[in-house]
Protein backbone atom coordinates (compact mmCIF):
# COMPACT_ATOMS: atom_id res chain seq x y z
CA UNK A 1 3.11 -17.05 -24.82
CA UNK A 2 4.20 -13.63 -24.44
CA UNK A 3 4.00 -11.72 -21.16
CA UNK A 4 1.47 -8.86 -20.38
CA UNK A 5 4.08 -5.86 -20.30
CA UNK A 6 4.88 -5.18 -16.16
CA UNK A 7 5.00 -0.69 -15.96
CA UNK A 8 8.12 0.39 -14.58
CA UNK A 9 7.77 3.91 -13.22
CA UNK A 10 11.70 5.55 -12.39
CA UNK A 11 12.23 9.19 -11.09
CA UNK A 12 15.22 11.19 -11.39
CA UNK A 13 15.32 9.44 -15.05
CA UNK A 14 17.85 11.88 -16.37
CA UNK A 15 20.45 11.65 -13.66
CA UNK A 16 23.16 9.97 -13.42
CA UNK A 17 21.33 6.83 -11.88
CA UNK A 18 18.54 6.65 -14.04
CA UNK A 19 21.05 6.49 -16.86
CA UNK A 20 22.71 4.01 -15.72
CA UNK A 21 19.36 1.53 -14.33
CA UNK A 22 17.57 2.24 -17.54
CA UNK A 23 18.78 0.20 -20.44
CA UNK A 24 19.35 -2.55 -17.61
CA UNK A 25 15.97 -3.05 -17.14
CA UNK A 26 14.89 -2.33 -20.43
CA UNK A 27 17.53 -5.40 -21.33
CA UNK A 28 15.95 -8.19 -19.02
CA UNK A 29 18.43 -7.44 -15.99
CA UNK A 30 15.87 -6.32 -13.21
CA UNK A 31 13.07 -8.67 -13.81
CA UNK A 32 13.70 -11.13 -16.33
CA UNK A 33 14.53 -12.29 -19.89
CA UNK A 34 11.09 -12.91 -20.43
CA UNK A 35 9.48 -10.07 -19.41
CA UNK A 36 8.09 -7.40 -21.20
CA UNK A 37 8.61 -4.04 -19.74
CA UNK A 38 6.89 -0.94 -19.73
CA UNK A 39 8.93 2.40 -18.97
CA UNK A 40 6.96 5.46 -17.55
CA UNK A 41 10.33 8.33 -16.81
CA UNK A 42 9.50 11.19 -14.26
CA UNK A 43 11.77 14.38 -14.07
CA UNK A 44 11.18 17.69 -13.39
CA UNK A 45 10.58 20.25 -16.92
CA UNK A 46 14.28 21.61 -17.08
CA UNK A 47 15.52 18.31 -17.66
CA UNK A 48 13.06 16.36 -19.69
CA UNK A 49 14.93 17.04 -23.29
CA UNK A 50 17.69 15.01 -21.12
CA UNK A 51 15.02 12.34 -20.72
CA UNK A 52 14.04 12.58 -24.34
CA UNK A 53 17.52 12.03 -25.44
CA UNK A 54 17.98 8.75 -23.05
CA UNK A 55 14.01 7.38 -24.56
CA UNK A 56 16.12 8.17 -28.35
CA UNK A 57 19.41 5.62 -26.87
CA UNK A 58 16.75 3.44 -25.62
CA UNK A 59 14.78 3.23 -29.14
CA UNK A 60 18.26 2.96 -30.75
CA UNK A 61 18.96 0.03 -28.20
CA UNK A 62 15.88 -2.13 -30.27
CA UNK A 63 15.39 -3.76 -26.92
CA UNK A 64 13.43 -6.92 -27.47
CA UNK A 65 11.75 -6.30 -24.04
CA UNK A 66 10.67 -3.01 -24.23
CA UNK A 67 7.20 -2.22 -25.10
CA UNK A 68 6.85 1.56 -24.48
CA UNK A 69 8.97 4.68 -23.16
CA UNK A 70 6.76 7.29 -21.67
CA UNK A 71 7.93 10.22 -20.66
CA UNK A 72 6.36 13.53 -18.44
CA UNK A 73 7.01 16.06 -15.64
CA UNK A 74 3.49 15.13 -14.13
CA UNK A 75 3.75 12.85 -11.00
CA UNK A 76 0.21 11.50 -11.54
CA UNK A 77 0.87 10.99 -15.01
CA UNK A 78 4.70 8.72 -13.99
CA UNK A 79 3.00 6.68 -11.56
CA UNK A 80 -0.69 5.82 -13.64
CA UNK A 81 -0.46 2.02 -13.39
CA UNK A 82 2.98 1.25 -11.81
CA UNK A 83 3.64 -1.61 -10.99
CA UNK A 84 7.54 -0.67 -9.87
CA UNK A 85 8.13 2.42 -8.68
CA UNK A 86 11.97 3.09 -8.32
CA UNK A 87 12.31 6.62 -6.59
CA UNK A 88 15.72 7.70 -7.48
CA UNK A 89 15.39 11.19 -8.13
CA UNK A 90 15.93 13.66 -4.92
CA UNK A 91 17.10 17.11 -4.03
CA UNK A 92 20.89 17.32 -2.97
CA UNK A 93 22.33 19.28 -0.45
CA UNK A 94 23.55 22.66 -2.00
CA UNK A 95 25.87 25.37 -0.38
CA UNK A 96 23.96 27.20 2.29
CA UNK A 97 21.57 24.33 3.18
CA UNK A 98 21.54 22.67 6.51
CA UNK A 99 19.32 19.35 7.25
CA UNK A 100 16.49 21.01 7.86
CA UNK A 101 16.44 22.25 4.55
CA UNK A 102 17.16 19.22 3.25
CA UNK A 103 14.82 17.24 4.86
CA UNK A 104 11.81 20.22 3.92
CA UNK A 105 12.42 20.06 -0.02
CA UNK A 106 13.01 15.92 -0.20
CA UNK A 107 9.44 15.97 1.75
CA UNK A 108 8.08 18.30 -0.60
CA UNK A 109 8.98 15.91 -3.89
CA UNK A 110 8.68 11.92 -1.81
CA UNK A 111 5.03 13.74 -0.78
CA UNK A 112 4.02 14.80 -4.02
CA UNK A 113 4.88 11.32 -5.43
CA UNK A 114 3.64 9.04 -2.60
CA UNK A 115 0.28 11.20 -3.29
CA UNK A 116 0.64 10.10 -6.66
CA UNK A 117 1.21 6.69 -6.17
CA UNK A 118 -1.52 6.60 -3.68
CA UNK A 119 -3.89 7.78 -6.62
CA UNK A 120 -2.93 6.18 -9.88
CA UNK A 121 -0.34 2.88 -9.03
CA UNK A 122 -1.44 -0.43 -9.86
CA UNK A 123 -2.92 -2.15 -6.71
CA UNK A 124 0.08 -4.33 -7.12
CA UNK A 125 2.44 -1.68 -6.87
CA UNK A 126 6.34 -2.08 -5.31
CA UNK A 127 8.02 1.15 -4.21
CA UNK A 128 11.61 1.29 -4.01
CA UNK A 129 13.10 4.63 -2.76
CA UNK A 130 17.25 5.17 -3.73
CA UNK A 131 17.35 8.91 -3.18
CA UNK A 132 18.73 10.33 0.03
CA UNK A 133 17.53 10.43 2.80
CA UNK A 134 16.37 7.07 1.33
CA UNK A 135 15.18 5.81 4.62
CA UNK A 136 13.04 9.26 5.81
CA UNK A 137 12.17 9.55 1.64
CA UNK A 138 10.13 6.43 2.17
CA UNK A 139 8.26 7.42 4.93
CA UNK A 140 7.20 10.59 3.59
CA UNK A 141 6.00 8.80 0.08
CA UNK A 142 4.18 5.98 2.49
CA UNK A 143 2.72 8.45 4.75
CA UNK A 144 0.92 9.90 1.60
CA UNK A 145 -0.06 6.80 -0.17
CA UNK A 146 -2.43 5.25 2.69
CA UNK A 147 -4.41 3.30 0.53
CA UNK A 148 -1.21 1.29 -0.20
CA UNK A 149 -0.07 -1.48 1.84
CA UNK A 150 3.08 -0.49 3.65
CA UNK A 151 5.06 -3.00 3.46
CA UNK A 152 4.82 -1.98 -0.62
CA UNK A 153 7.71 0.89 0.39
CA UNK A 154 10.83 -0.12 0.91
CA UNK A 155 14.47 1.91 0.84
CA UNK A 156 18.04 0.78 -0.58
CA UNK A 157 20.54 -0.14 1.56
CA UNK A 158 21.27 -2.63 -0.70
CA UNK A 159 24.77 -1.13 -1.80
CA UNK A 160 25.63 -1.04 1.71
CA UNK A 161 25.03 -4.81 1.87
CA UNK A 162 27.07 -5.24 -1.54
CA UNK A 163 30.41 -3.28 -0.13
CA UNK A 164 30.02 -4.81 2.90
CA UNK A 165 30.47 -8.93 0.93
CA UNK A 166 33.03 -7.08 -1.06
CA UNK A 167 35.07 -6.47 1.92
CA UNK A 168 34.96 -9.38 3.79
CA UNK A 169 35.83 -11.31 0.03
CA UNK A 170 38.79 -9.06 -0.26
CA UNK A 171 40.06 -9.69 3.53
CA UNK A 172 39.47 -13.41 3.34
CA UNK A 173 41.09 -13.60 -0.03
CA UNK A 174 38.15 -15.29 -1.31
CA UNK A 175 35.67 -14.99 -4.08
CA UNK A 176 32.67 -12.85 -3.38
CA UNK A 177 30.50 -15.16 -4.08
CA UNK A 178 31.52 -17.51 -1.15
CA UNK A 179 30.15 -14.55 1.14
CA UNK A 180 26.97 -14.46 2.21
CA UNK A 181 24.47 -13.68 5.47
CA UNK A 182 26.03 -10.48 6.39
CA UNK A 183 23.31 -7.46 7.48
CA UNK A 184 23.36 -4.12 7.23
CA UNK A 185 21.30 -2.54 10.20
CA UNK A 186 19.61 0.82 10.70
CA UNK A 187 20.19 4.00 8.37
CA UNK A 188 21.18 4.22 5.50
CA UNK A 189 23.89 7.04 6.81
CA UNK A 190 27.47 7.26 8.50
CA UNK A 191 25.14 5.62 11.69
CA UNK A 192 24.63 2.59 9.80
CA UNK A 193 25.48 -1.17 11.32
CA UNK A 194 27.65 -3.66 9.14
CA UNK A 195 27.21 -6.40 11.13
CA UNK A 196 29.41 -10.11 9.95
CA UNK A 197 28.78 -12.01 13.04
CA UNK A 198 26.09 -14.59 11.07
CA UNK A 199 28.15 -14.30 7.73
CA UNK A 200 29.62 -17.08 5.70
CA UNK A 201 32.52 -17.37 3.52
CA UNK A 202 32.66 -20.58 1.57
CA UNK A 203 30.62 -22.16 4.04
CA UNK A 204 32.11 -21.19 7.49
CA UNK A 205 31.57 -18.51 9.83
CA UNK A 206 33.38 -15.02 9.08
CA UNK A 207 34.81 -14.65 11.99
CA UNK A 208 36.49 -18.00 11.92
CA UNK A 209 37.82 -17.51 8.52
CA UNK A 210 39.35 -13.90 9.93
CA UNK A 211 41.23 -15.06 12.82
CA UNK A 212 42.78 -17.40 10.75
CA UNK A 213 44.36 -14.38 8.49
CA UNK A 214 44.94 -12.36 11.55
CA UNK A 215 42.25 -10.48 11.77
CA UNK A 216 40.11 -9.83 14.62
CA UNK A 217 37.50 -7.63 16.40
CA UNK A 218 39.91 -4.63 15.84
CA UNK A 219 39.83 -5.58 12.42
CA UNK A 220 36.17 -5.35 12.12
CA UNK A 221 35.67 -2.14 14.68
CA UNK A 222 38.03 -0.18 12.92
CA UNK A 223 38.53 -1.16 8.93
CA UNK A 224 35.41 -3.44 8.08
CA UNK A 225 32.60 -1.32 10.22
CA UNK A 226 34.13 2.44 8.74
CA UNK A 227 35.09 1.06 4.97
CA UNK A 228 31.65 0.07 4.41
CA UNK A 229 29.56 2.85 6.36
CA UNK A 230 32.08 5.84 4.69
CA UNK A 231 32.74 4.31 1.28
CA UNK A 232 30.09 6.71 -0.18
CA UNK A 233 32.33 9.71 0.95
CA UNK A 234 35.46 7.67 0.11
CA UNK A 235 34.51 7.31 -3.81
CA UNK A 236 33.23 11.11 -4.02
CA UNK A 237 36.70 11.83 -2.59
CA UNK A 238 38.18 9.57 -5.43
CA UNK A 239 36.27 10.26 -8.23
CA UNK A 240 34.73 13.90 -7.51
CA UNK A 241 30.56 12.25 -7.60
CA UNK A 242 28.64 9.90 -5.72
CA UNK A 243 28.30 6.26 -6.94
CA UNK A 244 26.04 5.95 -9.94
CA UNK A 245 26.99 2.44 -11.71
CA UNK A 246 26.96 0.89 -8.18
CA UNK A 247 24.03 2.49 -6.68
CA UNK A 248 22.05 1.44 -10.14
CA UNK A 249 23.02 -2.17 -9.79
CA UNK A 250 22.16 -2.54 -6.22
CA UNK A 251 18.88 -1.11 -7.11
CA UNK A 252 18.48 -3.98 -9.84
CA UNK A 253 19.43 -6.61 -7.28
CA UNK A 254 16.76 -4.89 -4.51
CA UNK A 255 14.19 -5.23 -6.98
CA UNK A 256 15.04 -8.52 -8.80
CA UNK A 257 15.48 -10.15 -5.31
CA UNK A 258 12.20 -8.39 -4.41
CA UNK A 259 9.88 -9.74 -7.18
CA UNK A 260 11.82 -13.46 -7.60
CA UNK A 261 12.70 -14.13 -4.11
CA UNK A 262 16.28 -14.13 -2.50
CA UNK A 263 18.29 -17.53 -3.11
CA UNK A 264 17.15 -20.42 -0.70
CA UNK A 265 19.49 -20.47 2.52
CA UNK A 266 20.13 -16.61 2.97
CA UNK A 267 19.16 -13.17 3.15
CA UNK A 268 19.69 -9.66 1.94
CA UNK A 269 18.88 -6.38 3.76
CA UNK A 270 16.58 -3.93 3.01
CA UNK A 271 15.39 -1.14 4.52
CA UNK A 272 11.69 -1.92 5.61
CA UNK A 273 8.85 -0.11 7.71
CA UNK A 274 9.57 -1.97 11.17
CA UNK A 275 7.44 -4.19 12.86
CA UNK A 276 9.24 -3.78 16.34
CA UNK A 277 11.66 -6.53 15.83
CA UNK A 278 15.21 -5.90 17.15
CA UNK A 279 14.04 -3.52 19.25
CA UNK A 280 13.38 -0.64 16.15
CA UNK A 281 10.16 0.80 16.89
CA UNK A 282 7.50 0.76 14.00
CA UNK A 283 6.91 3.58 12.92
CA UNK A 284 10.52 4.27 11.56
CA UNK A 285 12.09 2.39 8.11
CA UNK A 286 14.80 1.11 9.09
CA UNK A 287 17.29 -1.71 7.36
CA UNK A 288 17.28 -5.19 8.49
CA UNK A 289 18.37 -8.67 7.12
CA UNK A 290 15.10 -10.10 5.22
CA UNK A 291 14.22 -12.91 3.21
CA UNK A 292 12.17 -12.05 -0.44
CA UNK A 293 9.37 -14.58 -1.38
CA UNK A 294 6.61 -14.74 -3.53
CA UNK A 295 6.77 -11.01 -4.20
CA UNK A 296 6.32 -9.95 -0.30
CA UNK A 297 9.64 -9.67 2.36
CA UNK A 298 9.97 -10.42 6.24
CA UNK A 299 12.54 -9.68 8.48
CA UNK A 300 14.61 -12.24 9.41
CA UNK A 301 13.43 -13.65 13.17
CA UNK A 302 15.42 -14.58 16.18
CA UNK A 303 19.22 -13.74 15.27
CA UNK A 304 21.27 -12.93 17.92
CA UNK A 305 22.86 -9.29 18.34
CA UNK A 306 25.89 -8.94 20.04
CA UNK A 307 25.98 -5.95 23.01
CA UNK A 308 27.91 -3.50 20.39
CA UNK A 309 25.59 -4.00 17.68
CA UNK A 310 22.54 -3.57 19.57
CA UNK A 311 24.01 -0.11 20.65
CA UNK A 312 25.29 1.02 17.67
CA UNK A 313 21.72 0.06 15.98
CA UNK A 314 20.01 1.90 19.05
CA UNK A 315 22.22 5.25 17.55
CA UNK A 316 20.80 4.89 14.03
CA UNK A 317 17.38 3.92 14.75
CA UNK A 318 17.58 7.77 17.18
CA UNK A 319 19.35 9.04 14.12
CA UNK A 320 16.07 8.08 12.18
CA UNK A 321 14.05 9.10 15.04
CA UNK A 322 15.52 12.52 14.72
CA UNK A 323 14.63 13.04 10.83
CA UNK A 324 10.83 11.57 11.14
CA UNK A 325 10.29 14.41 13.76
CA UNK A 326 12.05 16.62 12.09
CA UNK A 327 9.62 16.47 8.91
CA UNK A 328 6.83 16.31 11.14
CA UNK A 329 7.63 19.39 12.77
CA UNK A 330 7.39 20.65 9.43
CA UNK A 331 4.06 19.49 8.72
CA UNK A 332 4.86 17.23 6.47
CA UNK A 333 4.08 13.86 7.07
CA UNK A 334 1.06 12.79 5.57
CA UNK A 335 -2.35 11.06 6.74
CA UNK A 336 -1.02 8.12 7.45
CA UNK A 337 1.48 8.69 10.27
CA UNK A 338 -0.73 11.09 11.80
């Protein structure tokens, strides 16, 4: 029996990212071979011939799985029975703009849309924010959808989890998909924590299988912790743009874990509205190792935290600190973090 279509709402749908997610999910890899999917793309009026000529590739594709491409400027109009909401569309930093800027016209947009989603989602709705500030983004959009459960908002930190396995595979000379359990704490900035002290490579701990090629906390203070946290700046550098085929399938595998549950035995991170563990006060989204099951998430309990990750996790979570007062300075944090 065929499936009832599920609505998948993505912003930004003629950038680079949205490009690149789109005929993913529209091919089965986000949520299933079997599952019908519904595509509802948001982007602002200048660029919606852009998202016309992505629906045409799409049609062209003959996707099995895809019912429907909708396609509108109208937030209200996007997120009218969503069942996934992928946020990737934001406002960059141009010349001339400091944070503060920054931070004022992302509000604006995640505002507008968290309103939205607050009025039109399905009840079932998932909200996954990708554009930066992810982590602030998501608070705005939650703060304006207060009908919504907030645990329903969560922010990618995903890729940082991805380059961080793809590190540790590369120094351990093993396969990537030996590695497993590592965490990515805090922001999703230069202040976030790549933590390896519960990770596994083929079955032993990380740190063992270092010291045995040499490598030790130096190692991890000053190439592992820097290489991950910087490797955003470090492929703009190479390449002249931000990641766009990584970001989009770290999105997929935030999502896919999301809905079908992360493989029994070990975690993935995920930036998530804080319930106070680890010593991250709710109130702030903030990324944390979690385990995905029967469509919900919780934070990982009772892992230990070495001295120099709890400090270096205390930085971010002030770093995040900084930008939530920051946008409510500016008025714009909505009625449910008032």
């Amino acid at each position: 029996m065929r499936r009832d279509p599920v609505t998948v709402t993505v912003t930004g749908a003629a950038g680079q990212i949205g490009y690149a997610i789109l005929f993913r999910i529209a091919a089965g890899e986000m949520l299933g071979p079997d599952q019908p999917v519904r595509l509802k793309l948001l982007e602002i009026p200048a660029a919606l011939p852009a998202a016309e000529g992505t629906a045409m590739e799409l049609a062209d594709c003959a996707f099995g799985l895809l019912d429907s491409v909708e396609i509108t400027d109208d937030p209200e109009v996007a997120f009218d029975g969503a069942n996934l909401a992928l946020l990737i569309g934001s406002a960059p930093r141009r010349p001339g703009m400091d944070r503060g800027d920054l931070l004022s016209f992302n509000a604006a947009i995640f505002a507008e849309q968290g309103r939205a989603i607050n009025a039109a989602a399905a009840e079932d709705v998932r909200v996954a924010v990708v554009g930066n500030p992810a982590n602030t983004n998501a608070l705005i959009a939650a703060s304006h959808a207060p009908d919504v459960p907030l645990g329903r908002f969560t922010a990618l930190s995903r890729l940082d989890h991805l380059r961080a396995e793809a590190q540790l595979a590369e120094a351990a000379g093993a396969p990537v998909r030996d590695v497993s359990r590592v965490i990515i704490w805090g922001n999703h900035s230069g202040t976030q924590v790549p933590d390896l002290d519960h990770a596994r490579i083929g079955g032993r701990g990380a740190r063992e299988v270092l010291t045995e090629r040499g490598l030790g906390q130096e190692w991890i203070t000053e190439t592992f912790m820097p290489t991950v946290a910087m490797r955003g700046h470090a492929i703009i550098a190479a390449r002249g743009g931000s990641s766009v085929a990584s970001a989009a399938h770290a999105t997929l595998r935030h999502v896919r874990d999301w809905v079908h549950g992360t493989p029994e035995g070990t975690w993935t991170s995920m930036c998530v509205p804080s319930d106070g563990s680890y010593g991250v006060e709710p109130g702030v989204i903030s990324s944390a190792p979690v385990i995905c099951s029967a469509g919900g998430w919780r934070v990982v309990p009772d892992l230990e935290m070495s001295e120099d990750i709890t400090t270096r996790l205390e930085a971010s979570v002030r770093e995040l600190r900084a930008e939530r007062q920051a946008v409510q300075d500016l008025g714009l944090l909505g009625p449910r973090t008032r």
